[in-house]
N, C-alpha and C. Protein backbone atom coordinates (compact mmCIF):
# COMPACT_ATOMS: atom_id res chain seq x y z
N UNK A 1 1.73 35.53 9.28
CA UNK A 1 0.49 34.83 9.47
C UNK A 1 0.65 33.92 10.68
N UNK A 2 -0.44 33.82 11.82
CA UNK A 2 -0.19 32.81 12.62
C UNK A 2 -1.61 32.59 13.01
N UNK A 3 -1.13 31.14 13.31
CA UNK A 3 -2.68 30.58 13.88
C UNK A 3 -2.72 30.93 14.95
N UNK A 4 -3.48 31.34 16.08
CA UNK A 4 -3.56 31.05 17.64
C UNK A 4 -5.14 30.03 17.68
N UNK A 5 -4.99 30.12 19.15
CA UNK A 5 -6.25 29.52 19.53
C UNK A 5 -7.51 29.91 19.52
N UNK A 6 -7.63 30.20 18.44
CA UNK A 6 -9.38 31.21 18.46
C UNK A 6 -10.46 30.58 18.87
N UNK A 7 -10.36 28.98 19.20
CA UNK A 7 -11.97 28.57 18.98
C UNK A 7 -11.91 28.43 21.10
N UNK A 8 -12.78 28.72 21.35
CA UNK A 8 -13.11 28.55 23.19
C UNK A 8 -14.47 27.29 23.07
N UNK A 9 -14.43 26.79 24.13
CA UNK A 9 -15.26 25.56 24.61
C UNK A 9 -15.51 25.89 25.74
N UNK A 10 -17.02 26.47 26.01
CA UNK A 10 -17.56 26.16 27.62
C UNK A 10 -18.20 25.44 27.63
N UNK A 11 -18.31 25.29 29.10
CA UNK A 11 -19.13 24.14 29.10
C UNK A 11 -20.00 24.48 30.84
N UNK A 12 -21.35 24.21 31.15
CA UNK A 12 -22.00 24.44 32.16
C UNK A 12 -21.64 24.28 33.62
N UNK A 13 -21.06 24.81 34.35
CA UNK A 13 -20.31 24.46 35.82
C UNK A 13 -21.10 23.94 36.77
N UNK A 14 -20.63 22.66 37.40
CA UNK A 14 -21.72 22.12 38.53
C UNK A 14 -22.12 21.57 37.95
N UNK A 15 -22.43 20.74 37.09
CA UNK A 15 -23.49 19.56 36.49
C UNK A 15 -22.42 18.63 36.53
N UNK A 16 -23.34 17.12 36.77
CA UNK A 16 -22.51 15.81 36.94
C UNK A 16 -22.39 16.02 35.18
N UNK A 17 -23.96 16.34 34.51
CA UNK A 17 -23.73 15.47 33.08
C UNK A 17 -24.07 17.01 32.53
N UNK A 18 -22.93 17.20 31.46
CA UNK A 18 -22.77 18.43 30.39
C UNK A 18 -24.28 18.09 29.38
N UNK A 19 -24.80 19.43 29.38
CA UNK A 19 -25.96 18.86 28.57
C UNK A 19 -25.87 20.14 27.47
N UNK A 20 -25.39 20.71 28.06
CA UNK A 20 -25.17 22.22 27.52
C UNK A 20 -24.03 22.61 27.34
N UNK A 21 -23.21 23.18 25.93
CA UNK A 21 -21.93 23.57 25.78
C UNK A 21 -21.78 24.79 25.10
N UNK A 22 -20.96 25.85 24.42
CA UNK A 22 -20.82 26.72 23.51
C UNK A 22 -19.51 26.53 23.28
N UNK A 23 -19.47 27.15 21.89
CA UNK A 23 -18.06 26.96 20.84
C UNK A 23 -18.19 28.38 20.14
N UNK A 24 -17.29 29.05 20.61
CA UNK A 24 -16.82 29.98 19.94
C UNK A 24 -15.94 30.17 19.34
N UNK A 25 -16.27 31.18 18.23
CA UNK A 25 -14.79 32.00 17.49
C UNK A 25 -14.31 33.00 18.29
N UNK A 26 -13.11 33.86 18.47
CA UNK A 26 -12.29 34.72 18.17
C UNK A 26 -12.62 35.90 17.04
N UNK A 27 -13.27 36.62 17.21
CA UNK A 27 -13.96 37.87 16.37
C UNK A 27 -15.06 37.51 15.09
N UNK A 28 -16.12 36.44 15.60
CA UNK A 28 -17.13 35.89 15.02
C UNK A 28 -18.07 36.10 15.70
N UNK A 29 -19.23 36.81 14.71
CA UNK A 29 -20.28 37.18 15.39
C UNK A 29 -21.45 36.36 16.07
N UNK A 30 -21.45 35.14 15.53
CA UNK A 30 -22.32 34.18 16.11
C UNK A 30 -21.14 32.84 16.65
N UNK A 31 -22.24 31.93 17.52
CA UNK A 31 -21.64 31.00 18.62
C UNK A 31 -22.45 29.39 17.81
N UNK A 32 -22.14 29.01 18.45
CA UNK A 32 -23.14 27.37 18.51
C UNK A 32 -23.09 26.95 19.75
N UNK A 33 -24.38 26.30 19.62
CA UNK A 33 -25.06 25.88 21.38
C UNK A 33 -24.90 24.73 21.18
N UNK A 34 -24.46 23.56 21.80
CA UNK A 34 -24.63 22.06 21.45
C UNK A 34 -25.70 21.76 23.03
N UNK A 35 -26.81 21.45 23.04
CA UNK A 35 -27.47 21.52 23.89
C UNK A 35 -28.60 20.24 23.74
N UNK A 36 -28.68 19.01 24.42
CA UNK A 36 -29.74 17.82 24.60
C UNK A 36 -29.72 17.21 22.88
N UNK A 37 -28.17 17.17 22.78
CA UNK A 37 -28.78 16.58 21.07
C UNK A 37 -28.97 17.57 19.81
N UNK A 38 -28.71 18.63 20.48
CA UNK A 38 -28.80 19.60 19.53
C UNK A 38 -28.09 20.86 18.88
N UNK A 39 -27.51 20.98 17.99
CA UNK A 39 -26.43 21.92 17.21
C UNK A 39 -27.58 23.27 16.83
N UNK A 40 -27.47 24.30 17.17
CA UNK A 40 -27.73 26.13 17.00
C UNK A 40 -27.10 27.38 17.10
N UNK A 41 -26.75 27.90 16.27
CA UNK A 41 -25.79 28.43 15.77
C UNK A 41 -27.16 30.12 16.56
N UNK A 42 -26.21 30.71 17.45
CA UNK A 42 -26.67 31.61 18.65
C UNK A 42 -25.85 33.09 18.27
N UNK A 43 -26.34 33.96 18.47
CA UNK A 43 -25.31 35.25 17.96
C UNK A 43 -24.47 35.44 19.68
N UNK A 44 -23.45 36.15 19.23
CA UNK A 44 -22.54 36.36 20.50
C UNK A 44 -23.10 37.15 21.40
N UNK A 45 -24.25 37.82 21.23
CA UNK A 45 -24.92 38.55 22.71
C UNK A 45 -25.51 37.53 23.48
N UNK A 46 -26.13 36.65 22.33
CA UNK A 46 -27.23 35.69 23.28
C UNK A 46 -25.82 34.68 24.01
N UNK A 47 -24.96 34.40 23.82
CA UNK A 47 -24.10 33.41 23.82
C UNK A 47 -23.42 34.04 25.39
N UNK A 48 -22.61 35.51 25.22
CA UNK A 48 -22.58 35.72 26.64
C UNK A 48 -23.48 36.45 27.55
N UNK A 49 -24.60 36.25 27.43
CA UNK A 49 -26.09 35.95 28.22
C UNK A 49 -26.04 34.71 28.84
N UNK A 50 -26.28 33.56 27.79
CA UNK A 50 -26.17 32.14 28.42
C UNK A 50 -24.99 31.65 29.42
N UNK A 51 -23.67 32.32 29.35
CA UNK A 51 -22.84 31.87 29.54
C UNK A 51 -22.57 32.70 31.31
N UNK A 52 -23.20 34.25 31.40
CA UNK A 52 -23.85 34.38 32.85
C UNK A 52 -24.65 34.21 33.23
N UNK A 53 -25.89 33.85 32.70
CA UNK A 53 -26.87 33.18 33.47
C UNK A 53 -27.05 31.92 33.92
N UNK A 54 -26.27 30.79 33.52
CA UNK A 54 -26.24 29.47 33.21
C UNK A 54 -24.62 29.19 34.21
N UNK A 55 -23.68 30.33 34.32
CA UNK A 55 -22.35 29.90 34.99
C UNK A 55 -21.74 29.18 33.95
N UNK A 56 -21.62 29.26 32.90
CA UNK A 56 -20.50 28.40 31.83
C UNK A 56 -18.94 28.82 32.04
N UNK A 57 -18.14 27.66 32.48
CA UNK A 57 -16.52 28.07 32.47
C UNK A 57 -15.68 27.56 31.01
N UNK A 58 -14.80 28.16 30.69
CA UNK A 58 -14.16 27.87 29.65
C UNK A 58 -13.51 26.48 30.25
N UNK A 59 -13.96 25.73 28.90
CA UNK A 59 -13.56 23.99 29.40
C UNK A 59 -11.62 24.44 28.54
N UNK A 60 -11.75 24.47 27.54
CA UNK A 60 -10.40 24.01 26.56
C UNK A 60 -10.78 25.42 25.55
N UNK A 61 -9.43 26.01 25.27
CA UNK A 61 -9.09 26.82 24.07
C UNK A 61 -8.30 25.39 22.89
N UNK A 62 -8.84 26.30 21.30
CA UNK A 62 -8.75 25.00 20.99
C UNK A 62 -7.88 25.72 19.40
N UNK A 63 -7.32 25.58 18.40
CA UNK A 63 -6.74 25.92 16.98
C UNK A 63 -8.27 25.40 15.75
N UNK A 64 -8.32 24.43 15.97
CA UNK A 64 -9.61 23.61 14.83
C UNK A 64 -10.52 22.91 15.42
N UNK A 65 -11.73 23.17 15.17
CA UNK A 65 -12.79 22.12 15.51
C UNK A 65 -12.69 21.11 13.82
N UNK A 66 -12.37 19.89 13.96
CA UNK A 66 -12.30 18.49 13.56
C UNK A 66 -14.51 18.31 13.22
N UNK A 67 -15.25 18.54 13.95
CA UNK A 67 -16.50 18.31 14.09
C UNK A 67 -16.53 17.57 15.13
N UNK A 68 -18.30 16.63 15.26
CA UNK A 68 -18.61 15.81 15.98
C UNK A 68 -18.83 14.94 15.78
N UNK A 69 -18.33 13.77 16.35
CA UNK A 69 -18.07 12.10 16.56
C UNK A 69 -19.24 11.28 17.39
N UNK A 70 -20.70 10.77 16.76
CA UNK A 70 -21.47 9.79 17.33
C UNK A 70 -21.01 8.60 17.43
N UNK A 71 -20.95 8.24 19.07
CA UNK A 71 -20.89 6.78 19.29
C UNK A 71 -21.74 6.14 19.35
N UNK A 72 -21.71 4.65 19.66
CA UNK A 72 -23.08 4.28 19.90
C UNK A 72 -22.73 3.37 21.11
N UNK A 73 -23.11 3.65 22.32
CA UNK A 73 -22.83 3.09 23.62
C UNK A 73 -23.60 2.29 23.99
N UNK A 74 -24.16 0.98 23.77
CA UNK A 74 -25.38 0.26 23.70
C UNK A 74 -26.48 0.71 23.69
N UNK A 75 -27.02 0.75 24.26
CA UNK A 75 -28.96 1.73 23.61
C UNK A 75 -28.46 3.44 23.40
N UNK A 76 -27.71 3.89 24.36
CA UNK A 76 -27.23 5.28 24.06
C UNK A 76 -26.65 5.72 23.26
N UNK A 77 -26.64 7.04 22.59
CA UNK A 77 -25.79 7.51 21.56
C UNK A 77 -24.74 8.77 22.54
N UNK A 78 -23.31 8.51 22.21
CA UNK A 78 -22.31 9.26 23.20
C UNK A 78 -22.23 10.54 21.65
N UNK A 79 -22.01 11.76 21.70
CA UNK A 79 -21.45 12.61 21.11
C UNK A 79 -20.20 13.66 21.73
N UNK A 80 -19.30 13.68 20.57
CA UNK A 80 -17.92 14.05 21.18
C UNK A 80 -17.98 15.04 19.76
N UNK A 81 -17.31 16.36 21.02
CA UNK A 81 -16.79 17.62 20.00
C UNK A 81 -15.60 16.85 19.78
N UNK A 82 -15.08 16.96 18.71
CA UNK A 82 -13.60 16.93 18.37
C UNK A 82 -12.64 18.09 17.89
N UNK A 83 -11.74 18.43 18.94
CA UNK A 83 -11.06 19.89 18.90
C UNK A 83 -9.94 19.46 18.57
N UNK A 84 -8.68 20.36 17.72
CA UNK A 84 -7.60 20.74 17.73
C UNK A 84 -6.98 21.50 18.70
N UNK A 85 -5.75 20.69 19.42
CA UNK A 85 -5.71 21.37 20.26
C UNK A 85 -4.13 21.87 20.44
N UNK A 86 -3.93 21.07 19.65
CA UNK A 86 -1.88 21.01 19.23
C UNK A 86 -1.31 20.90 18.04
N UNK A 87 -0.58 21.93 17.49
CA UNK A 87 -0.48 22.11 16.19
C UNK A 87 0.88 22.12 15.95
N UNK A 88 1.62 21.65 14.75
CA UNK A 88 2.72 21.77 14.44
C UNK A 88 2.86 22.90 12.77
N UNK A 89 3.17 23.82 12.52
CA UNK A 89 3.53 24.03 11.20
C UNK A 89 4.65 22.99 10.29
N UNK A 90 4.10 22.77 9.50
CA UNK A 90 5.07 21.81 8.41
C UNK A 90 5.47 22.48 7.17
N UNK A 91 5.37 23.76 6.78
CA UNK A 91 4.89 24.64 6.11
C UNK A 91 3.78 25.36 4.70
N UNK A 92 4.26 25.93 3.76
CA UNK A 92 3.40 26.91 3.37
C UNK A 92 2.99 26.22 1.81
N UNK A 93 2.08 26.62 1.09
CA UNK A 93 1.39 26.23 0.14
C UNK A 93 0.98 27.53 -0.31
N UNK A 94 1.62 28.58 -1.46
CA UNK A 94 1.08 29.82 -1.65
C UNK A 94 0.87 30.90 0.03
N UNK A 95 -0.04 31.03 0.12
CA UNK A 95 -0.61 31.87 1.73
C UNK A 95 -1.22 31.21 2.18
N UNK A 96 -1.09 30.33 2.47
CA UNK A 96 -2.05 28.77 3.15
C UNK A 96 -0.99 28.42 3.86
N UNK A 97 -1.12 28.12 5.15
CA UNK A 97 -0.07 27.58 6.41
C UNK A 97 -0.68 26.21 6.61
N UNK A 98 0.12 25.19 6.48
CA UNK A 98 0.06 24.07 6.38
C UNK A 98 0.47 23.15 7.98
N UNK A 99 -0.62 22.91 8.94
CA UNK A 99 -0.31 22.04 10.35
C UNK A 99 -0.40 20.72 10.45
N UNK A 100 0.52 20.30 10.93
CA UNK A 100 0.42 18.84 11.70
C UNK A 100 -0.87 18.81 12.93
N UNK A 101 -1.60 17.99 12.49
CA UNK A 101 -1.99 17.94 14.16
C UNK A 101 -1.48 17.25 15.07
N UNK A 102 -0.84 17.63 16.33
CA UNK A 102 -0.16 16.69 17.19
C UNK A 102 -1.03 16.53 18.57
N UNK A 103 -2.12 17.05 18.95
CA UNK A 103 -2.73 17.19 20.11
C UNK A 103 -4.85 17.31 19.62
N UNK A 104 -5.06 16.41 20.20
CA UNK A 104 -7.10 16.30 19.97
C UNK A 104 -7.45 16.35 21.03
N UNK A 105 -8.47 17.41 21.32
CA UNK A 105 -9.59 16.62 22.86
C UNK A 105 -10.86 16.20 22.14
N UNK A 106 -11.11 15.22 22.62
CA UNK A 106 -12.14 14.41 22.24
C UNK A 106 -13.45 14.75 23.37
N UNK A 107 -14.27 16.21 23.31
CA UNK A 107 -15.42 16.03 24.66
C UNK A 107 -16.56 15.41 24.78
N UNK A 108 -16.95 14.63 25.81
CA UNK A 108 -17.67 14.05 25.46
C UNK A 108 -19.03 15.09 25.76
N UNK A 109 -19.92 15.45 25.53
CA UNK A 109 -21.23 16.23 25.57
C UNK A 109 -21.94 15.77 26.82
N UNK A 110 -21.91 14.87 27.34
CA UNK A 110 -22.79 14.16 29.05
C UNK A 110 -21.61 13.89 29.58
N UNK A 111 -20.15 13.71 29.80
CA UNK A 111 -18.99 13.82 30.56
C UNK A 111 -19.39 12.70 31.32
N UNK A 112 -19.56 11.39 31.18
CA UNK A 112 -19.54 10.05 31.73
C UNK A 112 -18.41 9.64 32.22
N UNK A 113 -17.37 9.46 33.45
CA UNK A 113 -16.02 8.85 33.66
C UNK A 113 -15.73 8.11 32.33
N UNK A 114 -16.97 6.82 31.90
CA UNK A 114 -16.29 5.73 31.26
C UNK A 114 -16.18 6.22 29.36
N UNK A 115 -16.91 7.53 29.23
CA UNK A 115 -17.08 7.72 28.01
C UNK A 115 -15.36 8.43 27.77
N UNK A 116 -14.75 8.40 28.47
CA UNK A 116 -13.07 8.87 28.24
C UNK A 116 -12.47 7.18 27.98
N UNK A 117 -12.93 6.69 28.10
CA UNK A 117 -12.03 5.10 27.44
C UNK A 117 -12.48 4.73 26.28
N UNK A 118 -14.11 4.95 25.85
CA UNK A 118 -14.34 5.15 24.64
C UNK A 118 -13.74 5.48 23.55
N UNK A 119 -12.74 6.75 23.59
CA UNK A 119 -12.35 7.18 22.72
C UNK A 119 -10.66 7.23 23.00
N UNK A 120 -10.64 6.89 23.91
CA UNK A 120 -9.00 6.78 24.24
C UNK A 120 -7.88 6.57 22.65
N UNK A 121 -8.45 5.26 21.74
CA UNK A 121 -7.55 4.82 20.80
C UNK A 121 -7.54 5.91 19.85
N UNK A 122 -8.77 6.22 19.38
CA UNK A 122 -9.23 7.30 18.67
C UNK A 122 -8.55 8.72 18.82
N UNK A 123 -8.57 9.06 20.06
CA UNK A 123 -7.33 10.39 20.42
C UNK A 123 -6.10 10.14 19.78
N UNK A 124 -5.95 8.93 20.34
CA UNK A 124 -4.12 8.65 20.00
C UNK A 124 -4.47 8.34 18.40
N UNK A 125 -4.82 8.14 17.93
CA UNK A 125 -4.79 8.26 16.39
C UNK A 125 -5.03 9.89 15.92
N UNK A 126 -5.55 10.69 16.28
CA UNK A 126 -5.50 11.87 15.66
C UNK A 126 -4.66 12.43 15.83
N UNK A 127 -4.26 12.10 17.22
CA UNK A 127 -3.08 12.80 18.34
C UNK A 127 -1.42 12.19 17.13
N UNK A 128 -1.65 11.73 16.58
CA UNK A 128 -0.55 10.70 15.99
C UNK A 128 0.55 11.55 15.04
N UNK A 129 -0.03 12.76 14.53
CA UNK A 129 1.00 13.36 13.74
C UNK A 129 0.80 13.04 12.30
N UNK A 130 -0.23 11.79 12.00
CA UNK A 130 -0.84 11.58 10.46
C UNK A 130 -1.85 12.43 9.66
N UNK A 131 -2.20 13.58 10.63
CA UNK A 131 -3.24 14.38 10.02
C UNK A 131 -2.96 15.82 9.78
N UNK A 132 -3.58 16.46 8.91
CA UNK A 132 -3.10 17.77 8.29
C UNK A 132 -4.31 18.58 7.99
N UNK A 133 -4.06 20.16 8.64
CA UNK A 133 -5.16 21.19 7.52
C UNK A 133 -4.27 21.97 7.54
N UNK A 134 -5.07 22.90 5.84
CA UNK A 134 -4.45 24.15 5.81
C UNK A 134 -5.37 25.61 6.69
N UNK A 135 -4.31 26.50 6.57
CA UNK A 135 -5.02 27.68 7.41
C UNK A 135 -4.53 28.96 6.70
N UNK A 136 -5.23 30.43 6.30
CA UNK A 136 -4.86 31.16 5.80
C UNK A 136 -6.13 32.46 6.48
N UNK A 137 -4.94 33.58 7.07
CA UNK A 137 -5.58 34.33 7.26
C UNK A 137 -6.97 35.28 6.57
N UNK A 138 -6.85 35.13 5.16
CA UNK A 138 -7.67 35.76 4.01
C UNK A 138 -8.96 34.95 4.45
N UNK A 139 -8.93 33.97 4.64
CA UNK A 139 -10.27 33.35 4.70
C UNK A 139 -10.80 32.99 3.48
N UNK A 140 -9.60 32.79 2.76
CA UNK A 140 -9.44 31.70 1.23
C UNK A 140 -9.18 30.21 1.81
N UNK A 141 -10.01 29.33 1.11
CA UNK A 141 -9.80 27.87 0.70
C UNK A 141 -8.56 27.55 -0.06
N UNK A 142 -7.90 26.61 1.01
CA UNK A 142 -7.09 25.92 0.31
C UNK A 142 -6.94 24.50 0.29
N UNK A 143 -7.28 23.83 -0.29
CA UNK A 143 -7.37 22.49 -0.61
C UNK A 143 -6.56 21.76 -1.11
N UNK A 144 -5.81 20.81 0.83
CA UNK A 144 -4.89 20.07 0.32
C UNK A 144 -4.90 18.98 0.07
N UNK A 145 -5.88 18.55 -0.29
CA UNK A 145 -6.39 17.04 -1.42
C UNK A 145 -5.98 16.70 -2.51
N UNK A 146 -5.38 17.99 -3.52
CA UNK A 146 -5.64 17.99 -4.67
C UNK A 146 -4.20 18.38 -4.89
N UNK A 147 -3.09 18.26 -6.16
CA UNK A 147 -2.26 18.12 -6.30
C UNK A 147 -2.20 20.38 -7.21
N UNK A 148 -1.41 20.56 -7.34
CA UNK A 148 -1.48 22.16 -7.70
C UNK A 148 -2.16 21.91 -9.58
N UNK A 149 -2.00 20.93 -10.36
CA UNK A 149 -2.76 21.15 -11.57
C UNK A 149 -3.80 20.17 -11.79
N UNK A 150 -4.29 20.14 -10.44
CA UNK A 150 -5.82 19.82 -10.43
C UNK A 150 -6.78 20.77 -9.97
N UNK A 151 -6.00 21.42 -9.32
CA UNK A 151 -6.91 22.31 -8.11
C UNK A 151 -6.98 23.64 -9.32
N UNK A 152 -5.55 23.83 -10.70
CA UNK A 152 -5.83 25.17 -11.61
C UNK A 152 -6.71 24.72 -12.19
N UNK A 153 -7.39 23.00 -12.98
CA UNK A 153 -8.10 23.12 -13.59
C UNK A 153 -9.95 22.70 -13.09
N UNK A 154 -9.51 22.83 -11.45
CA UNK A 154 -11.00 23.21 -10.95
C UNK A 154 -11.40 21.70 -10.39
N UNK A 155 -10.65 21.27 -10.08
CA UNK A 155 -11.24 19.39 -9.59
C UNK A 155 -12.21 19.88 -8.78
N UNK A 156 -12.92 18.55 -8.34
CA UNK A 156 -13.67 18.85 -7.06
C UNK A 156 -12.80 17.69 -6.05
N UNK A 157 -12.75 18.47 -4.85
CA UNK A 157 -12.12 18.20 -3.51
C UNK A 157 -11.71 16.51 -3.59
N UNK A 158 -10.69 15.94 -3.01
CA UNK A 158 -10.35 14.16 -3.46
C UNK A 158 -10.87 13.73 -1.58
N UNK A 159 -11.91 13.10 -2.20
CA UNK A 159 -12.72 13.01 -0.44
C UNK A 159 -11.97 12.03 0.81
N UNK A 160 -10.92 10.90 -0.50
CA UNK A 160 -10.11 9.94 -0.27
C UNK A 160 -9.39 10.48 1.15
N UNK A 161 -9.10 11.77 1.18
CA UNK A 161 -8.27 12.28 2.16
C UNK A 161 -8.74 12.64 3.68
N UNK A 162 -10.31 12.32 3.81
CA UNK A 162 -10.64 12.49 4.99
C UNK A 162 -11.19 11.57 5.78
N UNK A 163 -10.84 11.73 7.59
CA UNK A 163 -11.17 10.89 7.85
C UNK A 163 -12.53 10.57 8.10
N UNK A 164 -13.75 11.20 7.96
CA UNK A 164 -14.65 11.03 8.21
C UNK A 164 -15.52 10.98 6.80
N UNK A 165 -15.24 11.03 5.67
CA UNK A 165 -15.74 11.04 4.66
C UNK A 165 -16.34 9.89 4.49
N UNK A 166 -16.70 8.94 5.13
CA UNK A 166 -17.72 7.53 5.18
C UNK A 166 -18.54 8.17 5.70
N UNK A 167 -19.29 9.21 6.59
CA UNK A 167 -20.68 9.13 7.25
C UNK A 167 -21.36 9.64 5.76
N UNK A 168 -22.60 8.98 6.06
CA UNK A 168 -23.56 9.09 5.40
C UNK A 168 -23.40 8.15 3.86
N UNK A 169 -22.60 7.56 3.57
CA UNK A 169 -22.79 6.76 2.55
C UNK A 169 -23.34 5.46 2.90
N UNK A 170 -24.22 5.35 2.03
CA UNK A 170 -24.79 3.79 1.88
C UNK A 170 -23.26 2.53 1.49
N UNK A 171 -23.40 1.66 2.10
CA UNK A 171 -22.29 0.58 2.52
C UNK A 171 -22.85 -0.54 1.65
């Protein structure tokens, strides 16, 4: 079993400000457009259509997309893909391959010089070697939240373990 880099990131060539991006899989039939604010999930014909008509170059090959990270830049809102981009194996859990993450790009979606200091601390914290997913070729769930006789008698997922598991709760 091995991970490679399946997920690709283009991004529009010649523009000061990225307004337009695609994220692909590695033998997945549809794409996502991140385009003015907006997430659309595009099938792979339309995707390399856009990507010659429009001039899109591959920005970063990536192992995991992490999701996307809203800032809030005084009146503006900054949005950052967050990719995997450096992986360590630590090992195995049944057929589940178990990674360190040692490497994040943090993109920013409008590519501002100053929106790379924004997130500078934030890299180095993911970048840090404290974070973990599992991966399994079957395209089985494996959930490493949960201890092995929680997960036989069916828990639901321990949310404690992620880092983004605060959006959307009331405070």
């Amino acid at each position: 079993m091995v991970l490679g880099k399946n997920l690709k990131f283009f991004t529009r060539s010649g523009q000061e400000v990225v307004s337009s991006a695609i994220l692909e899989q590695r033998g997945n039939q549809s794409s996502i457009l991140l385009e003015s604010n907006a997430i659309l999930e595009i099938g792979s014909d339309e995707a390399e259509r856009l990507k010659r008509t429009w001039n899109y170059k591959k920005t970063v090959d990536a192992y995991a997309c992490l999701g996307i990270l809203q800032l809030n830049a005084g009146q503006d809102t900054v949005l950052f893909l967050a990719l995997v981009t450096g992986v360590t194996s630590v090992g195995k859990i049944g057929e589940a391959e178990i990674f360190r993450i040692t490497q994040v790009s943090l993109l920013s979606l409008r590519n501002h010089s100053q929106d790379e200091e924004r997130v500078a601390e934030l890299r180095r914290l993911l970048s840090s070697g404290m974070f973990y997913f599992s991966w399994n070729d079957n395209n089985e769930t494996n959930d490493i939240t949960l201890c092995a006789q929680r997960q036989a008698n069916g828990a639901p997922t321990d949310s404690r373990f992620f880092w983004i598991s605060f959006r959307g709760k009331a405070r």
